[in-house]
PDB file of N, CA and C in Angstrom:
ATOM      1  N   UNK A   1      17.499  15.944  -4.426  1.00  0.00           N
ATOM      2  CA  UNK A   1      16.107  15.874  -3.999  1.00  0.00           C
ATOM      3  C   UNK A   1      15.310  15.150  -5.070  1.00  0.00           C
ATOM      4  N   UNK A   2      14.825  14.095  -4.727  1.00  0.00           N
ATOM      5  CA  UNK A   2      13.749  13.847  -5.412  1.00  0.00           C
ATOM      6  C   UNK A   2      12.196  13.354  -5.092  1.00  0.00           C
ATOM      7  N   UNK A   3      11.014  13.524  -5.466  1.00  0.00           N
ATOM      8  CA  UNK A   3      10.084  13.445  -5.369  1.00  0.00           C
ATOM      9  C   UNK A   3       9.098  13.052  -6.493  1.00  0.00           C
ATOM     10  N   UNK A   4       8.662  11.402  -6.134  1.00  0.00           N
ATOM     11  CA  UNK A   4       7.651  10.658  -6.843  1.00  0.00           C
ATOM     12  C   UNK A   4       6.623  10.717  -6.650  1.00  0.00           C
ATOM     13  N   UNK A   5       5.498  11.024  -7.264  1.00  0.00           N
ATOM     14  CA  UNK A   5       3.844  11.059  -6.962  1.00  0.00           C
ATOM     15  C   UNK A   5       3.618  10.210  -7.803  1.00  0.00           C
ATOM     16  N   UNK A   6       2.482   9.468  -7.347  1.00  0.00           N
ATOM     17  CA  UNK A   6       2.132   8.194  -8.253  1.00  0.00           C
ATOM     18  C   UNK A   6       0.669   7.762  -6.931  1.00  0.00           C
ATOM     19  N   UNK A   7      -0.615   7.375  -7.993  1.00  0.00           N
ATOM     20  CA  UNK A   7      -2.009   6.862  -7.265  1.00  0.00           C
ATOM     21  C   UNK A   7      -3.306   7.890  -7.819  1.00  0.00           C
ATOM     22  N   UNK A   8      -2.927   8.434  -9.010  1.00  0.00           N
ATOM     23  CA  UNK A   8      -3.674   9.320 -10.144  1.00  0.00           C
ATOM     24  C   UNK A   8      -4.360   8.129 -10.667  1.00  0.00           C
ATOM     25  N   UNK A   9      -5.690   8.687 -11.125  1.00  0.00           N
ATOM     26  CA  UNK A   9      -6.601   8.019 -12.107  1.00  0.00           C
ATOM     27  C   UNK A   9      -7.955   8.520 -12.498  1.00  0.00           C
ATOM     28  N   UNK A  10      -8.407   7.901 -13.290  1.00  0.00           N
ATOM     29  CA  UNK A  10      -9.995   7.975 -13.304  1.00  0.00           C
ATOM     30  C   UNK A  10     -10.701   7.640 -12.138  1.00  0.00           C
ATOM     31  N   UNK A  11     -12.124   8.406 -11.684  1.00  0.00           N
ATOM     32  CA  UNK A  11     -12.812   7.974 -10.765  1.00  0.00           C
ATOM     33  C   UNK A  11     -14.083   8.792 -10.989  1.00  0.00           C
ATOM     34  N   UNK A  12     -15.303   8.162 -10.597  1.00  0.00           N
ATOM     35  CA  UNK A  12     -16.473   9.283 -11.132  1.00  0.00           C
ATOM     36  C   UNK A  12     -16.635  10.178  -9.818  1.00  0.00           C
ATOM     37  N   UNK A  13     -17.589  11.240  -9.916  1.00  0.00           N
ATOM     38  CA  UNK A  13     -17.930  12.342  -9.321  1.00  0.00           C
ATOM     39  C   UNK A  13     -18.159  11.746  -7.842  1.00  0.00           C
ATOM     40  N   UNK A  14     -17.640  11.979  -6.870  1.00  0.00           N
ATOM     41  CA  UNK A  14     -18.021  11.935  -5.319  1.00  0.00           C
ATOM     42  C   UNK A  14     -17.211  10.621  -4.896  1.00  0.00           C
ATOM     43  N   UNK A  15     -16.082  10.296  -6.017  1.00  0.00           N
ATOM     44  CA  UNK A  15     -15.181   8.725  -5.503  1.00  0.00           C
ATOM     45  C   UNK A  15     -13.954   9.629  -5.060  1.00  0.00           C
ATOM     46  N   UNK A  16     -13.222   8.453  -4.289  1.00  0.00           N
ATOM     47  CA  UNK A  16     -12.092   8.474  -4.037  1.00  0.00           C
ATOM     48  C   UNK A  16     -10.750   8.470  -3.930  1.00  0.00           C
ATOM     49  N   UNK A  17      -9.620   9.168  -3.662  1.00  0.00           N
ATOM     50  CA  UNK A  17      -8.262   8.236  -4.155  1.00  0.00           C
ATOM     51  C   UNK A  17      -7.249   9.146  -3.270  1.00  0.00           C
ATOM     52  N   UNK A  18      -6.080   8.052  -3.225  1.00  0.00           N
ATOM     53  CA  UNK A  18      -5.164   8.704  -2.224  1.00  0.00           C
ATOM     54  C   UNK A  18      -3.975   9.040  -3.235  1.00  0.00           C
ATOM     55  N   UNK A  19      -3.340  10.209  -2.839  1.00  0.00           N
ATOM     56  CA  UNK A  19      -2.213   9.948  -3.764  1.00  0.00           C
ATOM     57  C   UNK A  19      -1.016  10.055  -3.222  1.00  0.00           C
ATOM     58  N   UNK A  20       0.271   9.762  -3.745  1.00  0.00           N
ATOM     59  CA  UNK A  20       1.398   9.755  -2.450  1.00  0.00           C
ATOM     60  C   UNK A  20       2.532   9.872  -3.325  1.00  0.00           C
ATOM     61  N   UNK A  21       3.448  10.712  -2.088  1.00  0.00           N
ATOM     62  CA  UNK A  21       4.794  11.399  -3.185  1.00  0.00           C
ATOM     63  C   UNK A  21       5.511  10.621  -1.868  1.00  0.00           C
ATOM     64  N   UNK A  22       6.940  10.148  -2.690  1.00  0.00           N
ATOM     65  CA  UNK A  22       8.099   9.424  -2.541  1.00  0.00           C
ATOM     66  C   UNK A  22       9.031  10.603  -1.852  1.00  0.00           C
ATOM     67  N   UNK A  23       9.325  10.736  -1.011  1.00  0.00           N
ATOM     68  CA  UNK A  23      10.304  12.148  -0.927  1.00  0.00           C
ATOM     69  C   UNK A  23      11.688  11.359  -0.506  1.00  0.00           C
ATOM     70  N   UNK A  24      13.268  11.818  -1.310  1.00  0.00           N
ATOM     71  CA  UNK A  24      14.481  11.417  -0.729  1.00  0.00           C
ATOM     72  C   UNK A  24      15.342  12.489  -1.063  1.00  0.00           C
ATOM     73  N   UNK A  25      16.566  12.748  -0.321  1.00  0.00           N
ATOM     74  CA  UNK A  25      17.260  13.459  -1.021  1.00  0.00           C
ATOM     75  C   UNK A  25      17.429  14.685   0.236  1.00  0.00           C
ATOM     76  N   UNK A  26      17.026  14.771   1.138  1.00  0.00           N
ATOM     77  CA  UNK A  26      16.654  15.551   2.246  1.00  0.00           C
ATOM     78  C   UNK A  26      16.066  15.117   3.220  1.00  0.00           C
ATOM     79  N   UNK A  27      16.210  15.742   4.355  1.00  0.00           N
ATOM     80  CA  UNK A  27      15.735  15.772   5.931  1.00  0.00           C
ATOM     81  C   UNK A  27      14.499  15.685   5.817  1.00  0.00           C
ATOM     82  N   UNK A  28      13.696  14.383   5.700  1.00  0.00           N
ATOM     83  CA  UNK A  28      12.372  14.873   5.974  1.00  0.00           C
ATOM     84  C   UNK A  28      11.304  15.452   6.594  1.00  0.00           C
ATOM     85  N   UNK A  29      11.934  15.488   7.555  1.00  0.00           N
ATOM     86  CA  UNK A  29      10.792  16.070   9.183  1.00  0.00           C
ATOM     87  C   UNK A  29      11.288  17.471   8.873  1.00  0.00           C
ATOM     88  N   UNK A  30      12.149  17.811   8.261  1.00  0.00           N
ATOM     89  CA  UNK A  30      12.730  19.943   8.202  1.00  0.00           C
ATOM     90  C   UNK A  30      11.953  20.323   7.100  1.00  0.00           C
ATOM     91  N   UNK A  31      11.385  19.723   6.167  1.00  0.00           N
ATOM     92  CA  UNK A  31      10.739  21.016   5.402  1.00  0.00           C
ATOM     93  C   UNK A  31       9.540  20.574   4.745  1.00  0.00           C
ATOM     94  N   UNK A  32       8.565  21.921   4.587  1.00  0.00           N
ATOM     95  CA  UNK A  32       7.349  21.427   4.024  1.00  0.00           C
ATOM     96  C   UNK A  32       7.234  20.945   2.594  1.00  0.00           C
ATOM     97  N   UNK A  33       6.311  19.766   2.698  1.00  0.00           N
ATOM     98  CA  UNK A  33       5.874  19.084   1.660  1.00  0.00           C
ATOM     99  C   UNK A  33       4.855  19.253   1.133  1.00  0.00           C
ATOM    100  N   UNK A  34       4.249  20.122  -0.199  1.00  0.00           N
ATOM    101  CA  UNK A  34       2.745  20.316  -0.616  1.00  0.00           C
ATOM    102  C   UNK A  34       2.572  19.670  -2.061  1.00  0.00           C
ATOM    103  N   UNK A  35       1.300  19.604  -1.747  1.00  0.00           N
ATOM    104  CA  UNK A  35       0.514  18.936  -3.098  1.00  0.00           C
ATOM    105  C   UNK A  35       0.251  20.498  -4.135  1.00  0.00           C
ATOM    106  N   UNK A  36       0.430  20.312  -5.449  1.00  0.00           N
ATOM    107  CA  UNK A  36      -0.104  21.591  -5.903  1.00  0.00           C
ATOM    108  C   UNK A  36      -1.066  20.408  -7.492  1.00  0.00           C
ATOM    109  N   UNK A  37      -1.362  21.125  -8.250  1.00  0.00           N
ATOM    110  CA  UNK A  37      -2.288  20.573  -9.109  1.00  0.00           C
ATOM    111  C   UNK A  37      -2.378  21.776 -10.656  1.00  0.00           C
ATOM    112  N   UNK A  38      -2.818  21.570 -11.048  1.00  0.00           N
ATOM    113  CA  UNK A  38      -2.597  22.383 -12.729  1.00  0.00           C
ATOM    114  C   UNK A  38      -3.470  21.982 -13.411  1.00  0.00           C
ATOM    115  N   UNK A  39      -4.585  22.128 -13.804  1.00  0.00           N
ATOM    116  CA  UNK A  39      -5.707  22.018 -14.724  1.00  0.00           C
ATOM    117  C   UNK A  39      -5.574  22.328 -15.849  1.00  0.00           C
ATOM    118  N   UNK A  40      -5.714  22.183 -17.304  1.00  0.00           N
ATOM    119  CA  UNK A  40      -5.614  22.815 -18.547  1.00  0.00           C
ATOM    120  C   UNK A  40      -5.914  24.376 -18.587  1.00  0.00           C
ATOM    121  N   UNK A  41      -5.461  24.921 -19.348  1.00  0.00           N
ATOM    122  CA  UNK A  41      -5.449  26.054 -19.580  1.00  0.00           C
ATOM    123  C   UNK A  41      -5.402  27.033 -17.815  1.00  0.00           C
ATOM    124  N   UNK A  42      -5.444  26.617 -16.896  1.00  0.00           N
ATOM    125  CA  UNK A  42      -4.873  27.277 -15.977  1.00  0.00           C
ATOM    126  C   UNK A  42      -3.224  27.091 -15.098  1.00  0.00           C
ATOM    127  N   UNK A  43      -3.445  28.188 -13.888  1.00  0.00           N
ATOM    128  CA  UNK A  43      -2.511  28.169 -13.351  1.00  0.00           C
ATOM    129  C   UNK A  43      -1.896  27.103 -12.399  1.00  0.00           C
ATOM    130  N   UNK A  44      -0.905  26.786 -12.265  1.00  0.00           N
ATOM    131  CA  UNK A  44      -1.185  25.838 -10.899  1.00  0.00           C
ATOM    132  C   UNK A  44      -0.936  26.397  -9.524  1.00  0.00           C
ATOM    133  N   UNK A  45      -1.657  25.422  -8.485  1.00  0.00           N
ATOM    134  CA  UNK A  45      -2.505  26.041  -7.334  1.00  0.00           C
ATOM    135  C   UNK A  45      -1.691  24.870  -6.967  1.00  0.00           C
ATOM    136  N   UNK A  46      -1.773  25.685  -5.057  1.00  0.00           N
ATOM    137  CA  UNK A  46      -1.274  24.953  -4.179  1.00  0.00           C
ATOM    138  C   UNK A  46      -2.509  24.415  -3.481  1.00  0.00           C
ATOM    139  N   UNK A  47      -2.702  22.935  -3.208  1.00  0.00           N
ATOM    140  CA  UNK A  47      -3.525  22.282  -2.362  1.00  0.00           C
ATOM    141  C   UNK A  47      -3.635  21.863  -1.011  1.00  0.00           C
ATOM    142  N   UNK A  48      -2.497  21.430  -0.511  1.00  0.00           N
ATOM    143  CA  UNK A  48      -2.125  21.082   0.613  1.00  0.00           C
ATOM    144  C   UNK A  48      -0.685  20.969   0.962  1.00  0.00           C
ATOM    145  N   UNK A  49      -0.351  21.099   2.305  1.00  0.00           N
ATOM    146  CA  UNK A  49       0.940  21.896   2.585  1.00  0.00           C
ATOM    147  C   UNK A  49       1.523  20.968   4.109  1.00  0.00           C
ATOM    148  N   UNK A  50       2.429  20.201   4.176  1.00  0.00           N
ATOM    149  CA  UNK A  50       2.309  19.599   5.769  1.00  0.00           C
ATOM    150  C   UNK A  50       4.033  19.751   5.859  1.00  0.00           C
ATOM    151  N   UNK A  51       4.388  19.918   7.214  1.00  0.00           N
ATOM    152  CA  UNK A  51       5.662  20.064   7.811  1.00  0.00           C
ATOM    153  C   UNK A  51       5.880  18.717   8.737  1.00  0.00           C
ATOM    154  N   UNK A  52       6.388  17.749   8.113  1.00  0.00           N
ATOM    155  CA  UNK A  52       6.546  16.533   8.950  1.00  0.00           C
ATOM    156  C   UNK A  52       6.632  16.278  10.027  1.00  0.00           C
ATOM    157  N   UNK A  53       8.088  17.525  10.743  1.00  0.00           N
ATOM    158  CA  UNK A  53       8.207  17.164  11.710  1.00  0.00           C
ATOM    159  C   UNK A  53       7.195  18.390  12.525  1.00  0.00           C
ATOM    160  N   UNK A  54       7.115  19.053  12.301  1.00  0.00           N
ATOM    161  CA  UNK A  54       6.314  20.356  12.967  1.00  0.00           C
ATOM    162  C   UNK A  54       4.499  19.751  13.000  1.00  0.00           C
ATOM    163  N   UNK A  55       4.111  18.725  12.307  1.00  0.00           N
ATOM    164  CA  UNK A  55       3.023  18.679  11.860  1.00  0.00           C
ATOM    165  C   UNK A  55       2.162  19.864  11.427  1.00  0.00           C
ATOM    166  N   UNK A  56       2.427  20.629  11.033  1.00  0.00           N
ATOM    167  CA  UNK A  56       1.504  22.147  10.956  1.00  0.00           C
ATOM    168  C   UNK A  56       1.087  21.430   9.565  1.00  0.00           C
ATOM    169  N   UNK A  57       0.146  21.861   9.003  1.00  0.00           N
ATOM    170  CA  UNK A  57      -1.123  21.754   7.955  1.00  0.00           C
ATOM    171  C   UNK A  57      -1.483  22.670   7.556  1.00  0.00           C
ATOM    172  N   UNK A  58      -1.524  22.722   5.991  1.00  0.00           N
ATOM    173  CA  UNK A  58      -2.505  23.805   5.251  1.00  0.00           C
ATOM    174  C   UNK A  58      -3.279  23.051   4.316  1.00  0.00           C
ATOM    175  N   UNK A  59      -4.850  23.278   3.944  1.00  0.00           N
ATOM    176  CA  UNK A  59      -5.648  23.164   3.288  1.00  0.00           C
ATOM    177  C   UNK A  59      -5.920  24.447   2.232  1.00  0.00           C
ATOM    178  N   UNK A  60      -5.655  24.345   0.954  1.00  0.00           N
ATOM    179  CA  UNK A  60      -7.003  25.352  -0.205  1.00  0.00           C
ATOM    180  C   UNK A  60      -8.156  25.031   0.537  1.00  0.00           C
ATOM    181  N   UNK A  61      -8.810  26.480  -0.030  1.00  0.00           N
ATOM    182  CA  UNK A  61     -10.640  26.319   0.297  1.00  0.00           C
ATOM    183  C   UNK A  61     -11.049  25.715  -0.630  1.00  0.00           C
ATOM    184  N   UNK A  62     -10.344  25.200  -1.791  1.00  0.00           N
ATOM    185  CA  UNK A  62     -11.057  23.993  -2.703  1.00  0.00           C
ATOM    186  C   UNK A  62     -10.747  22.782  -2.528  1.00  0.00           C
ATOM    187  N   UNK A  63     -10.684  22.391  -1.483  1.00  0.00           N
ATOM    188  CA  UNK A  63     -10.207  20.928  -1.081  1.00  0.00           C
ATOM    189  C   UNK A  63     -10.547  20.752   0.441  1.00  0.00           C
ATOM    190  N   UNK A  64     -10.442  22.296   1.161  1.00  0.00           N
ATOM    191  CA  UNK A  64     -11.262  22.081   2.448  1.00  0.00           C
ATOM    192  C   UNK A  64     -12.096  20.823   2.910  1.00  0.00           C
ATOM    193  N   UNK A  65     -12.096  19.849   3.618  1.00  0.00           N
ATOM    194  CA  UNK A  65     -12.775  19.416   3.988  1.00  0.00           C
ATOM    195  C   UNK A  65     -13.775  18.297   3.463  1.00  0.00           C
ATOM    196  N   UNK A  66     -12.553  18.223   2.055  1.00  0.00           N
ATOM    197  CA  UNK A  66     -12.698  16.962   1.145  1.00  0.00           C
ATOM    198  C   UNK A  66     -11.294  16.138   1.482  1.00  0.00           C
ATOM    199  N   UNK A  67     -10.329  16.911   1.673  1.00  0.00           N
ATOM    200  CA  UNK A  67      -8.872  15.977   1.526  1.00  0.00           C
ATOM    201  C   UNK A  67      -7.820  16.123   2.843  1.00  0.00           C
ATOM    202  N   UNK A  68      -7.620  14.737   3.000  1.00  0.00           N
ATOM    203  CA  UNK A  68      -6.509  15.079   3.987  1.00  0.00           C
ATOM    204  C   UNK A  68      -4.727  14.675   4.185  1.00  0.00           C
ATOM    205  N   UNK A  69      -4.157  15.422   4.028  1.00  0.00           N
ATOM    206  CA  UNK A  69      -2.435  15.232   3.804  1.00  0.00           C
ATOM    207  C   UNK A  69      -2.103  14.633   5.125  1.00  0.00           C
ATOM    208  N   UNK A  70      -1.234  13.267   5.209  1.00  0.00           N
ATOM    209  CA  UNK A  70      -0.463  13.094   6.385  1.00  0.00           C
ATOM    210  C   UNK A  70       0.775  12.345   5.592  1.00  0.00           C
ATOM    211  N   UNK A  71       1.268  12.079   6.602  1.00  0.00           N
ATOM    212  CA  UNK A  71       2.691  11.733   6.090  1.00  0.00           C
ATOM    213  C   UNK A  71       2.998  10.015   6.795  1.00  0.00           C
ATOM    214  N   UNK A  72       4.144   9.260   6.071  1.00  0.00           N
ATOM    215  CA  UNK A  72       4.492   8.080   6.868  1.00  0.00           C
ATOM    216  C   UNK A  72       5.982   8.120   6.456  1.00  0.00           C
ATOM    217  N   UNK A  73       5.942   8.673   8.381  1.00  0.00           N
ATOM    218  CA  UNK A  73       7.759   8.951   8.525  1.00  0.00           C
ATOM    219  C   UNK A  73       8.415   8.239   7.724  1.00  0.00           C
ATOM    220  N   UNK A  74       8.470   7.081   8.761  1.00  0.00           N
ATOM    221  CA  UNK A  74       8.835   5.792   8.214  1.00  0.00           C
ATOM    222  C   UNK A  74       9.894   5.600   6.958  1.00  0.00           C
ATOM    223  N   UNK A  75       8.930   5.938   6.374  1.00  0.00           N
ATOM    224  CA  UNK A  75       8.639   5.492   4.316  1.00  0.00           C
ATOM    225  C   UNK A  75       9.056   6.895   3.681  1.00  0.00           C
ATOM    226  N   UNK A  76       9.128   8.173   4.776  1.00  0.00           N
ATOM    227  CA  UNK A  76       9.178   9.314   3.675  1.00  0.00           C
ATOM    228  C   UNK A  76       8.451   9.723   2.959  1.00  0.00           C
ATOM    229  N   UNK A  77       7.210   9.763   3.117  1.00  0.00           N
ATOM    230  CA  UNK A  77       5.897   9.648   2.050  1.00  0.00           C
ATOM    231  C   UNK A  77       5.268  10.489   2.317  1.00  0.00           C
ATOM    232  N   UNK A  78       4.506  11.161   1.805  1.00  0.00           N
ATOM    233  CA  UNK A  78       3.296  12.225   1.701  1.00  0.00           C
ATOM    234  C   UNK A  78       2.106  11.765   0.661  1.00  0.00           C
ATOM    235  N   UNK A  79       1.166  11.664   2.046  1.00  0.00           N
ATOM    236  CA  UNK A  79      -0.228  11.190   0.651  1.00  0.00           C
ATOM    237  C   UNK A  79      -1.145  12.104   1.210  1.00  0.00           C
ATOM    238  N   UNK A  80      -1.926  12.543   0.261  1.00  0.00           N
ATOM    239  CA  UNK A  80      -2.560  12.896  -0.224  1.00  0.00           C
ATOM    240  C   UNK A  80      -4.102  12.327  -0.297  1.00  0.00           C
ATOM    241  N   UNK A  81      -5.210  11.941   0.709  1.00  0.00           N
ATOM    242  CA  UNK A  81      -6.634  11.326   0.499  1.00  0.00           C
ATOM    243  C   UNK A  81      -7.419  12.644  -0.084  1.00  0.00           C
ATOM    244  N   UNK A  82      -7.729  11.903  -0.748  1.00  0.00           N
ATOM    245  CA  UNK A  82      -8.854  13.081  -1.634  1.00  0.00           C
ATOM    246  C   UNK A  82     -10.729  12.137  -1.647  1.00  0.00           C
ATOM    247  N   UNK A  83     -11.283  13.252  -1.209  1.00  0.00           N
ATOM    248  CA  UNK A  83     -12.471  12.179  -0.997  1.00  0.00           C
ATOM    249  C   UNK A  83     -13.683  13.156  -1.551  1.00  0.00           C
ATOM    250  N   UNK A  84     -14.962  12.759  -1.710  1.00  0.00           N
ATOM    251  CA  UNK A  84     -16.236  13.806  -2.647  1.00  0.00           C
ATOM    252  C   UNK A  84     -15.693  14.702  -3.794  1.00  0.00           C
ATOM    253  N   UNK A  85     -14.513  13.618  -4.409  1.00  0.00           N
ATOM    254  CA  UNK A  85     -14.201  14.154  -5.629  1.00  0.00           C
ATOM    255  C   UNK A  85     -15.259  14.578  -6.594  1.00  0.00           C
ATOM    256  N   UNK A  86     -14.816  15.763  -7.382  1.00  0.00           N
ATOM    257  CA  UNK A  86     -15.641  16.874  -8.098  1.00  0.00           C
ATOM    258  C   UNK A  86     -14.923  16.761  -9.586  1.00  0.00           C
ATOM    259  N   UNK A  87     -15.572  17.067 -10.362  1.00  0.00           N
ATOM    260  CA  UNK A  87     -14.988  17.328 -11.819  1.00  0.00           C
ATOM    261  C   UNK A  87     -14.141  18.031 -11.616  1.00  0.00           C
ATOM    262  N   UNK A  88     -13.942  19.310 -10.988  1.00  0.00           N
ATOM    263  CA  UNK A  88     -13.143  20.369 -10.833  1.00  0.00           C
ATOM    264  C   UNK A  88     -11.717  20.147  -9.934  1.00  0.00           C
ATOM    265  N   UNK A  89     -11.898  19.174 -10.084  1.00  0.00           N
ATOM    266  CA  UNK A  89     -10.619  18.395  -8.991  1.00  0.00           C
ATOM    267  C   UNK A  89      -9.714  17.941 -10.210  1.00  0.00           C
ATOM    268  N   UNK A  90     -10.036  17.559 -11.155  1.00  0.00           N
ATOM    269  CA  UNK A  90      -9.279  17.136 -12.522  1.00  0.00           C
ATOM    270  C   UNK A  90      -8.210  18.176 -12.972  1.00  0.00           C
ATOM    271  N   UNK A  91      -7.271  17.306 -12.761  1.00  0.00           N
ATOM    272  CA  UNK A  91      -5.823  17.786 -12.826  1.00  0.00           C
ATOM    273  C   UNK A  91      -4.695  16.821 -13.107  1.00  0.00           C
ATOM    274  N   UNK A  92      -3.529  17.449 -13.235  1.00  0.00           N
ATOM    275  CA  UNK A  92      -2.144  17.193 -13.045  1.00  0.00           C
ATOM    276  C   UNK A  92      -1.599  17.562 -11.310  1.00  0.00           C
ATOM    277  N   UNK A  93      -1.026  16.448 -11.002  1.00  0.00           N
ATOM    278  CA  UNK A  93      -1.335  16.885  -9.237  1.00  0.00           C
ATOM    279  C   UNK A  93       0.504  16.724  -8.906  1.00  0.00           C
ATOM    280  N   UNK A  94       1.032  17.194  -8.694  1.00  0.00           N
ATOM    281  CA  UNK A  94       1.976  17.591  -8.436  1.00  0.00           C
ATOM    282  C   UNK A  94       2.961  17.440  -6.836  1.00  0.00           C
ATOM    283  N   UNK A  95       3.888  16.913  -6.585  1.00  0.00           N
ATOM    284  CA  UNK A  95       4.227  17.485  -5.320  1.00  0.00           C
ATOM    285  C   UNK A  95       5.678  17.976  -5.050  1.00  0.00           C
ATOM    286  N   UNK A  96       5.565  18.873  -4.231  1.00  0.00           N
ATOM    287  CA  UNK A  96       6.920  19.922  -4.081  1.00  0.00           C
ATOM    288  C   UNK A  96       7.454  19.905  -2.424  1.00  0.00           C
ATOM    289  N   UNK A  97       8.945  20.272  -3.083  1.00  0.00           N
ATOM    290  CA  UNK A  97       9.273  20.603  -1.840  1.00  0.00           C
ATOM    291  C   UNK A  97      10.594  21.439  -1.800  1.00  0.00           C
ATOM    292  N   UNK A  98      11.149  22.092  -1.189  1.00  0.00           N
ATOM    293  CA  UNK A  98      12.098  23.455  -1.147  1.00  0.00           C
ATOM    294  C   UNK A  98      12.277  23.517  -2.451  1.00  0.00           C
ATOM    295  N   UNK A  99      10.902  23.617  -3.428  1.00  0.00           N
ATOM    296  CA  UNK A  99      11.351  24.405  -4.551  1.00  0.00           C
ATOM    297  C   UNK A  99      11.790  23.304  -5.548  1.00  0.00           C
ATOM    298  N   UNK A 100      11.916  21.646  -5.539  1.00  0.00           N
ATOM    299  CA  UNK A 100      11.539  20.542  -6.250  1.00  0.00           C
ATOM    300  C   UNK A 100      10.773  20.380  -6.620  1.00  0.00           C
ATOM    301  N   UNK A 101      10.320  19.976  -7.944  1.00  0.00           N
ATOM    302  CA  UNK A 101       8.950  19.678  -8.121  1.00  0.00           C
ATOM    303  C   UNK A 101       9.027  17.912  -8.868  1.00  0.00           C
ATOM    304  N   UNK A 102       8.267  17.229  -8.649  1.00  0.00           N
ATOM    305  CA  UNK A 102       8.477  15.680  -8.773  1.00  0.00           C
ATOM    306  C   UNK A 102       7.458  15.857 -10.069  1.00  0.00           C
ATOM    307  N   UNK A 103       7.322  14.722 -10.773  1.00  0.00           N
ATOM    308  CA  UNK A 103       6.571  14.229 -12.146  1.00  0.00           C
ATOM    309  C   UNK A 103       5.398  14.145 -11.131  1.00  0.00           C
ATOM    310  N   UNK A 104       4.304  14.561 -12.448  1.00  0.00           N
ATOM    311  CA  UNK A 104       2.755  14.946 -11.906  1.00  0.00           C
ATOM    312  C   UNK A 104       2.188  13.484 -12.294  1.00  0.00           C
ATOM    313  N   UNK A 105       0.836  13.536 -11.240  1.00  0.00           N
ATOM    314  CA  UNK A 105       0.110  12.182 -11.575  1.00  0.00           C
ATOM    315  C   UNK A 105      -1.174  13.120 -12.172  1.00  0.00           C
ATOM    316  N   UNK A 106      -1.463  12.193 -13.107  1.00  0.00           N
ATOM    317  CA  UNK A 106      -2.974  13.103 -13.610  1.00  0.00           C
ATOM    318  C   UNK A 106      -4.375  12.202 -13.000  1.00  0.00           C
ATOM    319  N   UNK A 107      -5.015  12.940 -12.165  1.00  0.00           N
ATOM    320  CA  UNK A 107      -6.295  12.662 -11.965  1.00  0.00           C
ATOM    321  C   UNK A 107      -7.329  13.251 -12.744  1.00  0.00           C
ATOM    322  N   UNK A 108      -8.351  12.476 -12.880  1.00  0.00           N
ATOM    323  CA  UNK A 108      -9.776  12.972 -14.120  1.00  0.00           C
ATOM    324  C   UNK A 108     -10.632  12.141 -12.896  1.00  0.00           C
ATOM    325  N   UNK A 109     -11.544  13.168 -13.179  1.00  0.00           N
ATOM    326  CA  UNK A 109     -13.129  12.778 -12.430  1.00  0.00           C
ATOM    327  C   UNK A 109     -14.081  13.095 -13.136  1.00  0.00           C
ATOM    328  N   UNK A 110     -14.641  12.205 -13.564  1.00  0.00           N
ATOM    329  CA  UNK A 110     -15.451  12.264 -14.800  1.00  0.00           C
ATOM    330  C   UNK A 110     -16.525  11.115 -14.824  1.00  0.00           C
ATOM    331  N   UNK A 111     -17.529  11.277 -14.976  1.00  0.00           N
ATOM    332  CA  UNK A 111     -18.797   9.912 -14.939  1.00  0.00           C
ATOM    333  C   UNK A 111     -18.663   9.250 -16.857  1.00  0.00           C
TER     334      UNK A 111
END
């Protein structure tokens, strides 16, 4: 199994960015794919959660209705749009899957 995230960066308060994990190594449409994230000195949190082939969806209430996970079969991909980015969005962003975890992209939102 492996899993690449990569499309982290700087961006100021209320910008944008998509981010997208590489998934191989497994069935992609059989198991869920989530974004999780890790801030300094805290824990890491799960953000978003999608089942390829099932399409089922989970959102955090801290990303509610700022970000949206879809996938491109295709390509095997999971991205990640993140939009009315917040300082508090600044992280190490992570993506997993049956218990893989891929190299983190670090996003900062910062003016």
């Amino acid at each position: 199994v492996q899993l690449q995230a990569s499309g982290g960066g700087l961006v100021q308060p209320g910008g944008s960015l998509r981010l997208s994990c590489a998934a191989s190594g497994f069935p992609f449409d059989d198991y869920a794919i989530g974004w999780f994230r890790q801030a300094p000195g805290k824990d890491r949190e799960g953000v978003a959660c999608i089942t390829p082939g099932l399409g089922s969806i989970y959102y955090s209430d801290s990303v509610k209705g700022r970000c949206t996970i879809f996938t491109d079969n295709a390509k095997n991909m999971v991205h990640l749009q993140m939009n009315s980015l917040k300082p508090e969005d600044t992280a190490v962003y992570y993506c997993n899957s049956r218990g893989f975890w891929g190299q983190g992209t670090q996003v900062t939102v910062s003016s």
